[in-house]
PDB file of N, CA and C in Angstrom:
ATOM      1  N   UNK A   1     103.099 125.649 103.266  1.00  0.00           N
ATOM      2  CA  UNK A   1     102.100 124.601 103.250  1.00  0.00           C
ATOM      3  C   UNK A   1     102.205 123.772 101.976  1.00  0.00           C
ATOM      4  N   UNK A   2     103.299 124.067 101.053  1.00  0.00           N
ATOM      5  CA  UNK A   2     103.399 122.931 100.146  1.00  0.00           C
ATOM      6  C   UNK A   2     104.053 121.449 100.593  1.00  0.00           C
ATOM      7  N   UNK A   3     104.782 120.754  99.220  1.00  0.00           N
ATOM      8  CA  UNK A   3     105.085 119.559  99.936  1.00  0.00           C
ATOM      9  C   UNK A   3     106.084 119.280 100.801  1.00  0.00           C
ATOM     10  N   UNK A   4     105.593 118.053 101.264  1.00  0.00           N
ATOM     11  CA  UNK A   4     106.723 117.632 102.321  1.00  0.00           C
ATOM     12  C   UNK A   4     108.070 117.108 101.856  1.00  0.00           C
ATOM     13  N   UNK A   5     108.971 117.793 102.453  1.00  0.00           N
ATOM     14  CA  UNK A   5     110.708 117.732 102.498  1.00  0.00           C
ATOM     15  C   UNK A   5     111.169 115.922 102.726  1.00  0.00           C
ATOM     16  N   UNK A   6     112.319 115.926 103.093  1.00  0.00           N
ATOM     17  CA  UNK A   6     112.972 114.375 102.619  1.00  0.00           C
ATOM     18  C   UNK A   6     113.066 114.077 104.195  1.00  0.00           C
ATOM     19  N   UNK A   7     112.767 114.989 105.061  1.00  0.00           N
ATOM     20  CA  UNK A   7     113.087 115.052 106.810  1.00  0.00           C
ATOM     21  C   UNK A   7     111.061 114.783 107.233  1.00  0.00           C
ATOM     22  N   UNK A   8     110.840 115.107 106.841  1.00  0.00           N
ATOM     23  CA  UNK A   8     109.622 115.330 107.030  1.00  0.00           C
ATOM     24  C   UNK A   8     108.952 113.641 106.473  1.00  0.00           C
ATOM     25  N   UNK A   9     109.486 112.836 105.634  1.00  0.00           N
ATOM     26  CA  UNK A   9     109.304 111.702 105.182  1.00  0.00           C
ATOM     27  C   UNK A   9     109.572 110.677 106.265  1.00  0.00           C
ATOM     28  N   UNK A  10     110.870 111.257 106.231  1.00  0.00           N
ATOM     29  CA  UNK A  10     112.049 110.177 107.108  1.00  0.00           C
ATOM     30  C   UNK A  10     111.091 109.651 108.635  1.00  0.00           C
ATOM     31  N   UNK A  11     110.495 111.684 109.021  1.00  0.00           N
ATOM     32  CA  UNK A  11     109.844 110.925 110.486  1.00  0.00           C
ATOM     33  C   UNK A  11     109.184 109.893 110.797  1.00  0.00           C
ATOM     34  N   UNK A  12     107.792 110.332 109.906  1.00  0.00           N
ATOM     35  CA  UNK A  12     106.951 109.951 109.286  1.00  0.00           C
ATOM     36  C   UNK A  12     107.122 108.408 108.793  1.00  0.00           C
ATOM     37  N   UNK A  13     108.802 107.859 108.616  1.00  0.00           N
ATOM     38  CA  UNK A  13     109.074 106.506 108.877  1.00  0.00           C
ATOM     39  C   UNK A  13     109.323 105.826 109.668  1.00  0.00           C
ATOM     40  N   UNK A  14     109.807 106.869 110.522  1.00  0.00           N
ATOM     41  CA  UNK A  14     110.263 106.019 111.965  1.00  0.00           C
ATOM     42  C   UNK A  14     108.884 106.100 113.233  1.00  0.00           C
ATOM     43  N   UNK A  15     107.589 106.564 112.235  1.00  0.00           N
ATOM     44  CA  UNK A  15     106.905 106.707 113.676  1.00  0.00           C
ATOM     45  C   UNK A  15     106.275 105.201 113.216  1.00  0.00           C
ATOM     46  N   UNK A  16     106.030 105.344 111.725  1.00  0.00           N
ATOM     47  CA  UNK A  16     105.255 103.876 111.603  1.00  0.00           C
ATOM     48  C   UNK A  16     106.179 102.398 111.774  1.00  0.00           C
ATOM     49  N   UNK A  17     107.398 102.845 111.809  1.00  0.00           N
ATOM     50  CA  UNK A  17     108.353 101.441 112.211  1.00  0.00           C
ATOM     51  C   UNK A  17     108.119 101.317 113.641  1.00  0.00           C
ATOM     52  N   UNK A  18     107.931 102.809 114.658  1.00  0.00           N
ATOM     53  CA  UNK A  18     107.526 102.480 115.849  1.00  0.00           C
ATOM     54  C   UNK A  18     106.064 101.748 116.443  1.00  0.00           C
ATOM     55  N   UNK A  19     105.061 102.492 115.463  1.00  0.00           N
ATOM     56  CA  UNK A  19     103.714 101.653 115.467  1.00  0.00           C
ATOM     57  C   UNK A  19     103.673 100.588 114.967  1.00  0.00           C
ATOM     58  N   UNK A  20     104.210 100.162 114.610  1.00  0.00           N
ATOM     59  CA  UNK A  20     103.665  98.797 113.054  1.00  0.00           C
ATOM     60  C   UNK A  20     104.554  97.943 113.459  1.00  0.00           C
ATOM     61  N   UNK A  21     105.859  98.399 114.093  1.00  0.00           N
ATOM     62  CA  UNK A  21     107.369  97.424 113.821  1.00  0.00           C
ATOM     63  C   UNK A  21     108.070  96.521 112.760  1.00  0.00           C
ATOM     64  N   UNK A  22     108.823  95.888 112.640  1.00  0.00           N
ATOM     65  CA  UNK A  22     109.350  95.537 111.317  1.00  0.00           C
ATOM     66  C   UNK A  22     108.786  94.724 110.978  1.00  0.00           C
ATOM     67  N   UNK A  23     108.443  93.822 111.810  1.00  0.00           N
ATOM     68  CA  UNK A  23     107.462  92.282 111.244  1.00  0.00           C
ATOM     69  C   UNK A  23     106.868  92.494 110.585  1.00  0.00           C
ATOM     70  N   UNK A  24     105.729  93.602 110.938  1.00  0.00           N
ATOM     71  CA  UNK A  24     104.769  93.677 110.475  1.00  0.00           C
ATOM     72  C   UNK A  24     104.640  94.226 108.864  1.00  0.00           C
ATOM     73  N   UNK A  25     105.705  95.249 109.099  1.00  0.00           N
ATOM     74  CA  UNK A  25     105.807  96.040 107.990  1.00  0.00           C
ATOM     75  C   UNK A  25     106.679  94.947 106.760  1.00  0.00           C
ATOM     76  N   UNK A  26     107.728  94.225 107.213  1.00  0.00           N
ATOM     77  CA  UNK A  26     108.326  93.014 106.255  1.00  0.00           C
ATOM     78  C   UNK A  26     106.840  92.291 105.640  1.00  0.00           C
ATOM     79  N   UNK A  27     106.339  91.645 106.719  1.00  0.00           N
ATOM     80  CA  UNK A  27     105.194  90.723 106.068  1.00  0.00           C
ATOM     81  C   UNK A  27     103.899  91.536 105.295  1.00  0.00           C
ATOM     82  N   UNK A  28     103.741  92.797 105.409  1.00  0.00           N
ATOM     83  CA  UNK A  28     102.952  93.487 104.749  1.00  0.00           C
ATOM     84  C   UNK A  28     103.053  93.653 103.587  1.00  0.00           C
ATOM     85  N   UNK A  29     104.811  93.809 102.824  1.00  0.00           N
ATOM     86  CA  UNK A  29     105.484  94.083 101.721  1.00  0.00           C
ATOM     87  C   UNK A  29     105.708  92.731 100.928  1.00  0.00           C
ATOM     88  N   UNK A  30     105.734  91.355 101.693  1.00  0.00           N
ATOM     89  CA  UNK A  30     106.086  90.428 101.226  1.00  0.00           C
ATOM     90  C   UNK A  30     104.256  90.096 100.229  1.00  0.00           C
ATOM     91  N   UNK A  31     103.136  90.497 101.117  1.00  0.00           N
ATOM     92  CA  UNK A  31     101.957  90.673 100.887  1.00  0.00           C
ATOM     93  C   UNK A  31     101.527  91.142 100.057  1.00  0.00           C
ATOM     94  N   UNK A  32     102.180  92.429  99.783  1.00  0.00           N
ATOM     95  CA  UNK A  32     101.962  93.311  98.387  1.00  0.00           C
ATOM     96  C   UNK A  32     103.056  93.121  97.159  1.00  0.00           C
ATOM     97  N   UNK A  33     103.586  91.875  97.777  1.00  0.00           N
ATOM     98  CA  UNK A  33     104.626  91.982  96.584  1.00  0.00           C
ATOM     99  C   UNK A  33     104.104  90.351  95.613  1.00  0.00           C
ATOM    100  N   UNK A  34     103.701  89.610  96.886  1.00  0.00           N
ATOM    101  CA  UNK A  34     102.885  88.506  96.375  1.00  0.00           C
ATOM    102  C   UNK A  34     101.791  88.798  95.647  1.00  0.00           C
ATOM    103  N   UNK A  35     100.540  90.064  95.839  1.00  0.00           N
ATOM    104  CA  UNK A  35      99.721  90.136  95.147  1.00  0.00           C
ATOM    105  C   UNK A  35     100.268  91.153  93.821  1.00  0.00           C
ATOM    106  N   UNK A  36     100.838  91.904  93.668  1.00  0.00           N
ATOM    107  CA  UNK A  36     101.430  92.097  92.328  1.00  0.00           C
ATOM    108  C   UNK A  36     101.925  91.187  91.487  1.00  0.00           C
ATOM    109  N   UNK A  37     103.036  90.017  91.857  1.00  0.00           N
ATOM    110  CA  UNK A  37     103.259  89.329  90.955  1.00  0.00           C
ATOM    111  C   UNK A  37     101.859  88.601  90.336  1.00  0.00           C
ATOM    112  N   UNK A  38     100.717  87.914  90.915  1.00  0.00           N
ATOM    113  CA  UNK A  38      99.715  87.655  91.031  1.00  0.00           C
ATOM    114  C   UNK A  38      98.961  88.137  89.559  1.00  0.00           C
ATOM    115  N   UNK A  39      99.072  89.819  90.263  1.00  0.00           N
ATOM    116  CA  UNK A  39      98.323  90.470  88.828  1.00  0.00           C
ATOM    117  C   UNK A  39      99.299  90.209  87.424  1.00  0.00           C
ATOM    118  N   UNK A  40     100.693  90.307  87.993  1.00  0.00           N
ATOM    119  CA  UNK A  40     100.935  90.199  86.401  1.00  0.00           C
ATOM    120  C   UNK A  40     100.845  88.849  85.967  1.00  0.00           C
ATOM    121  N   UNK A  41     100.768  88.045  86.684  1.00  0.00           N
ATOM    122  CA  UNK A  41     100.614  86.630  86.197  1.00  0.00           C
ATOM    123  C   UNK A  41      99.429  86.257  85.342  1.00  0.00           C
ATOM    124  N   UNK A  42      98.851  87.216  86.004  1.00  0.00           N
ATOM    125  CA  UNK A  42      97.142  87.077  85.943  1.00  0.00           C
ATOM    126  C   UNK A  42      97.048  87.935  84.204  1.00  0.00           C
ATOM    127  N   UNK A  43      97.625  88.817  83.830  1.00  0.00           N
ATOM    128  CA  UNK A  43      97.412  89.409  82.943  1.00  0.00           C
ATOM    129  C   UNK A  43      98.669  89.237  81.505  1.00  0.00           C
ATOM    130  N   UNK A  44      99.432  88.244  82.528  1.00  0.00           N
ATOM    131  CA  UNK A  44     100.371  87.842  80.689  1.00  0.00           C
ATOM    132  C   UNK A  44      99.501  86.099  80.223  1.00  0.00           C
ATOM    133  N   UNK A  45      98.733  86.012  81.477  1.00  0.00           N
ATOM    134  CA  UNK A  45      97.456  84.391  81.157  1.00  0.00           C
ATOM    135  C   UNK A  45      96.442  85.188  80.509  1.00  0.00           C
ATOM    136  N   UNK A  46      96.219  86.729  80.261  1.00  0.00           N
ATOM    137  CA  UNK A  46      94.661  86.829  79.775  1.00  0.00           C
ATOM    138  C   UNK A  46      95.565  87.184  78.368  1.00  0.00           C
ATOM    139  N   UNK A  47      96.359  87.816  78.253  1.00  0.00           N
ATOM    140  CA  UNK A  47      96.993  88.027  77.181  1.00  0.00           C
ATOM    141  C   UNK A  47      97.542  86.983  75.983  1.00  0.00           C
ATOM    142  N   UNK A  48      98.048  86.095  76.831  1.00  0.00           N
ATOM    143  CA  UNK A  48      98.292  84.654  75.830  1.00  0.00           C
ATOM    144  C   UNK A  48      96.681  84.568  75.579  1.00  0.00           C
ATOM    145  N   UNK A  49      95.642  84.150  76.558  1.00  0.00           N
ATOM    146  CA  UNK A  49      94.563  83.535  75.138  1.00  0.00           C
ATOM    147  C   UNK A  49      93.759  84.446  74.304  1.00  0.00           C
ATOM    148  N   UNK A  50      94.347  85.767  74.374  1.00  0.00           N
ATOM    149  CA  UNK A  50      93.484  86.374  73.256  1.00  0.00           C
ATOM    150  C   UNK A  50      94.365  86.694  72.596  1.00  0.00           C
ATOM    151  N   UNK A  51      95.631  85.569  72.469  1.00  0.00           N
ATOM    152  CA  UNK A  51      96.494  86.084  71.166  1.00  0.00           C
ATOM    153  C   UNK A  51      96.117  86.074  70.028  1.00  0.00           C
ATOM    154  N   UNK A  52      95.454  84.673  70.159  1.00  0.00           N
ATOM    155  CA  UNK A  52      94.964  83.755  68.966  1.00  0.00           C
ATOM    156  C   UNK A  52      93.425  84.356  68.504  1.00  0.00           C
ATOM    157  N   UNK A  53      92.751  85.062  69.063  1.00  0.00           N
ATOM    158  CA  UNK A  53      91.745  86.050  68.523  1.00  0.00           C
ATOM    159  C   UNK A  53      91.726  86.947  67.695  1.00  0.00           C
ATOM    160  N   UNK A  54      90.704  87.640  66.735  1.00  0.00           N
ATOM    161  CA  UNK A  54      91.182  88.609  65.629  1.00  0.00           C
ATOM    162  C   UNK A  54      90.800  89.344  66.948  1.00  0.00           C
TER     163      UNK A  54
END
């Protein structure tokens, strides 16, 4: 009952490529990859203006 093996992953990928299909799963990643850059954008803009702060 410990963790799961590299077979045990793998299924576990092909059931959600069967539920979800690729579209979905491409545009989901393109989604989370848009809102990450986002944050870091978001946090090298809060960082520049409190450069100039003591």
């Amino acid at each position: 009952m410990g963790s799961f093996s590299v077979w045990h992953w793998c299924i576990v990928l092909v059931i959600v490529m069967l539920v979800f299909g690729t579209k979905k799963l491409r545009n989901a990643g393109n989604d989370l990859g848009g809102a990450v850059r986002g944050f870091k954008e978001g946090m090298k803009d809060s960082n520049d203006a409190n450069i100039g702060r003591p």
